[in-house]
Protein backbone atom coordinates (compact mmCIF):
# COMPACT_ATOMS: atom_id res chain seq x y z
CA UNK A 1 -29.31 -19.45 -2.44
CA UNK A 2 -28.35 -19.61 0.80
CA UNK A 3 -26.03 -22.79 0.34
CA UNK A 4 -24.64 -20.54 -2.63
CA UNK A 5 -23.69 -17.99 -0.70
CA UNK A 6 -22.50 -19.59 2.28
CA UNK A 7 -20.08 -21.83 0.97
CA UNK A 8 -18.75 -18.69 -1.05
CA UNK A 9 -18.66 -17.10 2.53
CA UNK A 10 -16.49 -19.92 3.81
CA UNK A 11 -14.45 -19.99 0.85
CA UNK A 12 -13.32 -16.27 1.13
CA UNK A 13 -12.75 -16.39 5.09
CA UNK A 14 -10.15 -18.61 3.50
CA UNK A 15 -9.07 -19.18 -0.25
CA UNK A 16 -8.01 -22.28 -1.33
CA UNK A 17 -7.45 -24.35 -4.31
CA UNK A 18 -11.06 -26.58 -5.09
CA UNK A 19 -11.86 -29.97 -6.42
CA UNK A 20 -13.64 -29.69 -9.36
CA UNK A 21 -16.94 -29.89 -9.44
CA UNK A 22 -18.45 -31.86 -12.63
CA UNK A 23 -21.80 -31.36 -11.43
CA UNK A 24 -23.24 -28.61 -14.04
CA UNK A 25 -27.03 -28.19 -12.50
CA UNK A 26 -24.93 -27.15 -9.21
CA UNK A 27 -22.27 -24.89 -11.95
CA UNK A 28 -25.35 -22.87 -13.04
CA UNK A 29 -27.10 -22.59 -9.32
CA UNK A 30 -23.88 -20.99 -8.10
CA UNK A 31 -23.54 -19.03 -11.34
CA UNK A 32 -26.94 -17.78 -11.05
CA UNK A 33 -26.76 -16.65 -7.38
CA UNK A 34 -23.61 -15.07 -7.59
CA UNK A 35 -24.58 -13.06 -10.75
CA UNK A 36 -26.89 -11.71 -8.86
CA UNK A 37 -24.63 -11.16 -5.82
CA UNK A 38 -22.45 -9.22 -8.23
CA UNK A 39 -25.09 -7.42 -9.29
CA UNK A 40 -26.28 -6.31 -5.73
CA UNK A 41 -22.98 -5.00 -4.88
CA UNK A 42 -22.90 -2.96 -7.36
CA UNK A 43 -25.80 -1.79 -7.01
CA UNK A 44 -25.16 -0.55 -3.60
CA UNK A 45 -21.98 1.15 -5.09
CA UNK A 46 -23.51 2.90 -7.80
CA UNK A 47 -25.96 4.39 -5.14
CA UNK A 48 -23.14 5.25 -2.95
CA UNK A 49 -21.52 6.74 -6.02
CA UNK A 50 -25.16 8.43 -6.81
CA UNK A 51 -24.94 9.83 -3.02
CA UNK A 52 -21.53 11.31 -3.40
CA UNK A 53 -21.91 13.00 -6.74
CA UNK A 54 -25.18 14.61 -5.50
CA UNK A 55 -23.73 16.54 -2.51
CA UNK A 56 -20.39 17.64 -5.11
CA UNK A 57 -18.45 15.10 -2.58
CA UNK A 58 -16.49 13.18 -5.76
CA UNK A 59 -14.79 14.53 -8.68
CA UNK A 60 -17.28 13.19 -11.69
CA UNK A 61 -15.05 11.59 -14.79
CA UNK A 62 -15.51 10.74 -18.42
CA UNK A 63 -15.51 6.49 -19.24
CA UNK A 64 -14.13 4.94 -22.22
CA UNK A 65 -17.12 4.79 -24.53
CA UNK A 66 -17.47 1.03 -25.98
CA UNK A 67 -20.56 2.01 -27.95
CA UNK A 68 -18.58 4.30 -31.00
CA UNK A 69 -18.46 0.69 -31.91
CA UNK A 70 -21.88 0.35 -32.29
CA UNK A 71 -24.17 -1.90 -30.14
CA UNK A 72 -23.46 -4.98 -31.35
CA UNK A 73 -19.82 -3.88 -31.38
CA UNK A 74 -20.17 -3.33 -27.78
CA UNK A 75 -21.57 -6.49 -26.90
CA UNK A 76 -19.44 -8.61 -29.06
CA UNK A 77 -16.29 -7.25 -27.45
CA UNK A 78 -17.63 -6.69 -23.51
CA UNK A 79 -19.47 -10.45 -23.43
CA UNK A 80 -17.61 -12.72 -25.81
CA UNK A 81 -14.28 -10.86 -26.28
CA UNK A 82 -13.46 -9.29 -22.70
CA UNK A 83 -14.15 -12.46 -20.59
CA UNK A 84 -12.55 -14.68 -22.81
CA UNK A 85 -9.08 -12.30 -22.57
CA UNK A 86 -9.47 -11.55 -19.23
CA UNK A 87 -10.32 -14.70 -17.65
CA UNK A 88 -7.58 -16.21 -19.70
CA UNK A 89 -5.13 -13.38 -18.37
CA UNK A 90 -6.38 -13.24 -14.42
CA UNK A 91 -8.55 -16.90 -13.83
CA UNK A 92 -6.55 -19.45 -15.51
CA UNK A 93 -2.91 -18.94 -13.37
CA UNK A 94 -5.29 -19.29 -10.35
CA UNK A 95 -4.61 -23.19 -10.59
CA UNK A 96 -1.00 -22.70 -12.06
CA UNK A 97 1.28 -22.14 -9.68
CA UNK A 98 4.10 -22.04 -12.59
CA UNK A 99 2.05 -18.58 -14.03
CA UNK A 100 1.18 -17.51 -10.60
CA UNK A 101 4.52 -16.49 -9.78
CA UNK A 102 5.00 -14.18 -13.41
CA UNK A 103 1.32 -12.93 -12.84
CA UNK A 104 2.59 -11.95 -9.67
CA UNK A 105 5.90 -10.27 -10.29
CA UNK A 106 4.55 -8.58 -13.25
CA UNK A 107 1.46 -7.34 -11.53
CA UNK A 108 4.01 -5.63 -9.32
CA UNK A 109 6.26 -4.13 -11.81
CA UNK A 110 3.28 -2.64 -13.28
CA UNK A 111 1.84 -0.84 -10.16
CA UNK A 112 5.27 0.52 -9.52
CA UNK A 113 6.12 1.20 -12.62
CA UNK A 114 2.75 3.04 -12.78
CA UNK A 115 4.56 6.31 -10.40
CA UNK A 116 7.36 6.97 -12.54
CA UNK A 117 7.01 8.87 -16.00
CA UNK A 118 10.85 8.24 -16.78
CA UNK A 119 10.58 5.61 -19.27
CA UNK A 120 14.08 4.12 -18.91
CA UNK A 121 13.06 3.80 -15.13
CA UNK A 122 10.08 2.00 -16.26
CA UNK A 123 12.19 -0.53 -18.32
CA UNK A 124 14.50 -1.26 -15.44
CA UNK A 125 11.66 -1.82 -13.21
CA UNK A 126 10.26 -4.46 -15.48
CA UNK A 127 14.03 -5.99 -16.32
CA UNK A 128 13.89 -6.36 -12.27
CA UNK A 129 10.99 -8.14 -11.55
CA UNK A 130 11.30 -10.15 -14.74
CA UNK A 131 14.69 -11.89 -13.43
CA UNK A 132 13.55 -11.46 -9.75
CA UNK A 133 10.32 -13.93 -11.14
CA UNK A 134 12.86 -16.19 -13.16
CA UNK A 135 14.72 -16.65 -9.61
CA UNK A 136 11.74 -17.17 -7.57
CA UNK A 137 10.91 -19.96 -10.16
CA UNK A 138 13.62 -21.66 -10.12
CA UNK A 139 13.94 -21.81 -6.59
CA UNK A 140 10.39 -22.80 -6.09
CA UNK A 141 11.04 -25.58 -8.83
CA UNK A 142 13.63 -27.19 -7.06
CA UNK A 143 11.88 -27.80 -4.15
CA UNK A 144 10.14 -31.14 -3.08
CA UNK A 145 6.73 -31.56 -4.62
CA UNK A 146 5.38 -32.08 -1.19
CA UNK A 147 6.92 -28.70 0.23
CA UNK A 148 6.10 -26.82 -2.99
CA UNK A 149 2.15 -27.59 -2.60
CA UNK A 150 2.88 -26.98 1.45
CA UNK A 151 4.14 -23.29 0.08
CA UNK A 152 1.23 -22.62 -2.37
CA UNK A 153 -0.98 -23.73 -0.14
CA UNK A 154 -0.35 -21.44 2.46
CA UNK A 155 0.02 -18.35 0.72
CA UNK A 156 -2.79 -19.20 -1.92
CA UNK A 157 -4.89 -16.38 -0.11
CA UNK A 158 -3.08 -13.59 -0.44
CA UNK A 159 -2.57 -14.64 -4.17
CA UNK A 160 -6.04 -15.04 -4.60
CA UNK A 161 -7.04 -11.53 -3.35
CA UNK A 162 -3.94 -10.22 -5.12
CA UNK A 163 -5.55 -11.12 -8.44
CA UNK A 164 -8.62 -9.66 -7.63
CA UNK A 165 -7.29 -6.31 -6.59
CA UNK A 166 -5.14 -6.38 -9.68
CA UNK A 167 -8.11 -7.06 -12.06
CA UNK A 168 -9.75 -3.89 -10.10
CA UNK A 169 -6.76 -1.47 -10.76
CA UNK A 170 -6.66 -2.47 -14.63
CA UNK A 171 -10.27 -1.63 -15.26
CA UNK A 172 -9.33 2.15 -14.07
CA UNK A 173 -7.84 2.70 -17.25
CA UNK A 174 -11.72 2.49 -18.20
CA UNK A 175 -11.83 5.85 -16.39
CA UNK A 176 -10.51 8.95 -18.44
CA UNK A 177 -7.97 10.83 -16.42
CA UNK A 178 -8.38 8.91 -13.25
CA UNK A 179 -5.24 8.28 -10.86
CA UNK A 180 -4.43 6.86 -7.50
CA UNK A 181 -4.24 9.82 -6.02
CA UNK A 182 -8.02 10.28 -6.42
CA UNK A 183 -9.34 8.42 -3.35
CA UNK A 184 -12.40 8.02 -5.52
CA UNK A 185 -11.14 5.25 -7.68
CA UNK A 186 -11.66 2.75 -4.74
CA UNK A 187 -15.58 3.08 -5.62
CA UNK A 188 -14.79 2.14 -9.46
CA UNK A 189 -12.47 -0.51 -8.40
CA UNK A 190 -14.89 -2.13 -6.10
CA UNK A 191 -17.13 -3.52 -8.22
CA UNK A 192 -14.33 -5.04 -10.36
CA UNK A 193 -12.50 -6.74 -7.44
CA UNK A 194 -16.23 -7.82 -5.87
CA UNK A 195 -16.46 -9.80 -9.58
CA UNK A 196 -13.15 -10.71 -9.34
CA UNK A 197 -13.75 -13.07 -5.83
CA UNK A 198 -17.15 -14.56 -7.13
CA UNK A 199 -15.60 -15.59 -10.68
CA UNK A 200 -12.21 -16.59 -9.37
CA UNK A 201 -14.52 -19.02 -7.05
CA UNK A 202 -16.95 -20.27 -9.64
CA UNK A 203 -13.26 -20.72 -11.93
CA UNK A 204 -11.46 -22.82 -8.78
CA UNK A 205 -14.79 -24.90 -8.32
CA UNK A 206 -15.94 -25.53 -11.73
CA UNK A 207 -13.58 -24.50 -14.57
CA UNK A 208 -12.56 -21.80 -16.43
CA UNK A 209 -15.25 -21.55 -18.70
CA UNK A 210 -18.05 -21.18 -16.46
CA UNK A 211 -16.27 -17.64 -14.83
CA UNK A 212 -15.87 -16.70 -18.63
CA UNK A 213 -19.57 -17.53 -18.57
CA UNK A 214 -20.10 -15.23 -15.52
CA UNK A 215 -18.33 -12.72 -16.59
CA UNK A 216 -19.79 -13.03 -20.22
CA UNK A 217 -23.67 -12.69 -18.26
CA UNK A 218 -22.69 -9.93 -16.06
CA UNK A 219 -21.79 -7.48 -19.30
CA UNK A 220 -24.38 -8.80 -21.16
CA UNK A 221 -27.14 -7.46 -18.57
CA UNK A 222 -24.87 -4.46 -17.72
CA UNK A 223 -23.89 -3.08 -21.08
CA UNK A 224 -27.53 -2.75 -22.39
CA UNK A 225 -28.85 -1.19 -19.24
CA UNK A 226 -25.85 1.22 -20.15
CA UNK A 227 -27.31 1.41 -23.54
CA UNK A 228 -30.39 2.64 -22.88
CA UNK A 229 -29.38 5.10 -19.78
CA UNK A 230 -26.64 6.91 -21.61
């Protein structure tokens, strides 16, 4: 556990890009130890959230319910279907430098595009960063291999953390009726971005499938909990 969790420690005092690690008794260690890292934070979060509610401190909202598909529904589409799509969309581009630069400029449009209800503004905002990423690409691809991987390199962290805080702000739209302006949704987006930083490690070190595997355990011990206490 504790070499677990201190290399992940190191690793997010800096993010970088990994070499793989083939070794699969170490792959399910780390998975195992930061499953249950994931699940301690949000633990504490849900108790913080407990806290808050109590004392009439947070306004209380309405979630997307999974399970008017049924249980199995549910936990075809939160453990098989969700990682799969998501790890896909946010994991994968973590090693692609080439992706990493649309992921970013569309991550972007979308959070400003989020403030304005005029949908021709919308569209122009999107038009933007689309050609603004098509420049930045082409520039970037012209560029010496050795400078390009100087470039990535250096500003891998803030990419890194920018996916995670990205995967947090999607998962609001789990929320009914929850906005920005509701300084609340930083405790829902916690626990998302937390997950985020441990599978977007496990992905850099190991492989993509192994965060889909994360992520695939994580709902598959979280839904039925939710199951049962609904």
């Amino acid at each position: 556990m504790k070499e677990t969790l201190s290399a992940f420690w190191q690793f997010l005092k800096q993010p970088r890009l990994l070499r793989f690690n083939k070794d699969r008794k170490s792959a399910m260690k780390d998975l195992v130890w930061l499953l249950l890292l994931d699940f301690l934070f949000a633990g504490i979060l849900v108790s913080i959230y407990l806290l808050l509610e109590k004392y009439h401190l947070i306004r209380i909202y309405e979630t997307f319910d999974l399970f008017k598909y049924g249980f199995v529904g549910a936990m075809i589409l939160c453990c098989v279907v969700a990682p799969l799509i998501e790890e896909s969309m946010f994991r994968y581009q973590l090693r692609k430098w080439k992706l990493a630069i649309f992921f970013i400029m569309i991550s972007l449009a979308a959070i400003m595009a989020y403030f304005f209800k005029n949908e021709n503004i919308k569209f122009v905002i999107y038009v933007v960063f689309f050609v603004l990423a098509i420049t930045i690409y082409a520039t970037v691809s012209s560029m010496r291999k050795k400078r390009l991987y100087t470039l990535w390199r250096k500003y891998y962290g803030f990419h890194f953390y920018f996916t995670a805080l990205v995967f947090g702000i999607i998962h609001l739209g789990n929320i009914k009726g929850l906005t920005l302006t509701d300084p609340s949704f930083v405790i829902y987006m916690l626990s998302q971005s937390f997950g985020a930083l441990t599978m977007g490690y496990i992905r850099l070190k190991y492989g993509l499938w192994y965060s889909i595997l994360l992520h695939g355990f994580f709902n598959a011990i979280l839904f039925p909990l939710a199951w049962f206490w609904r």
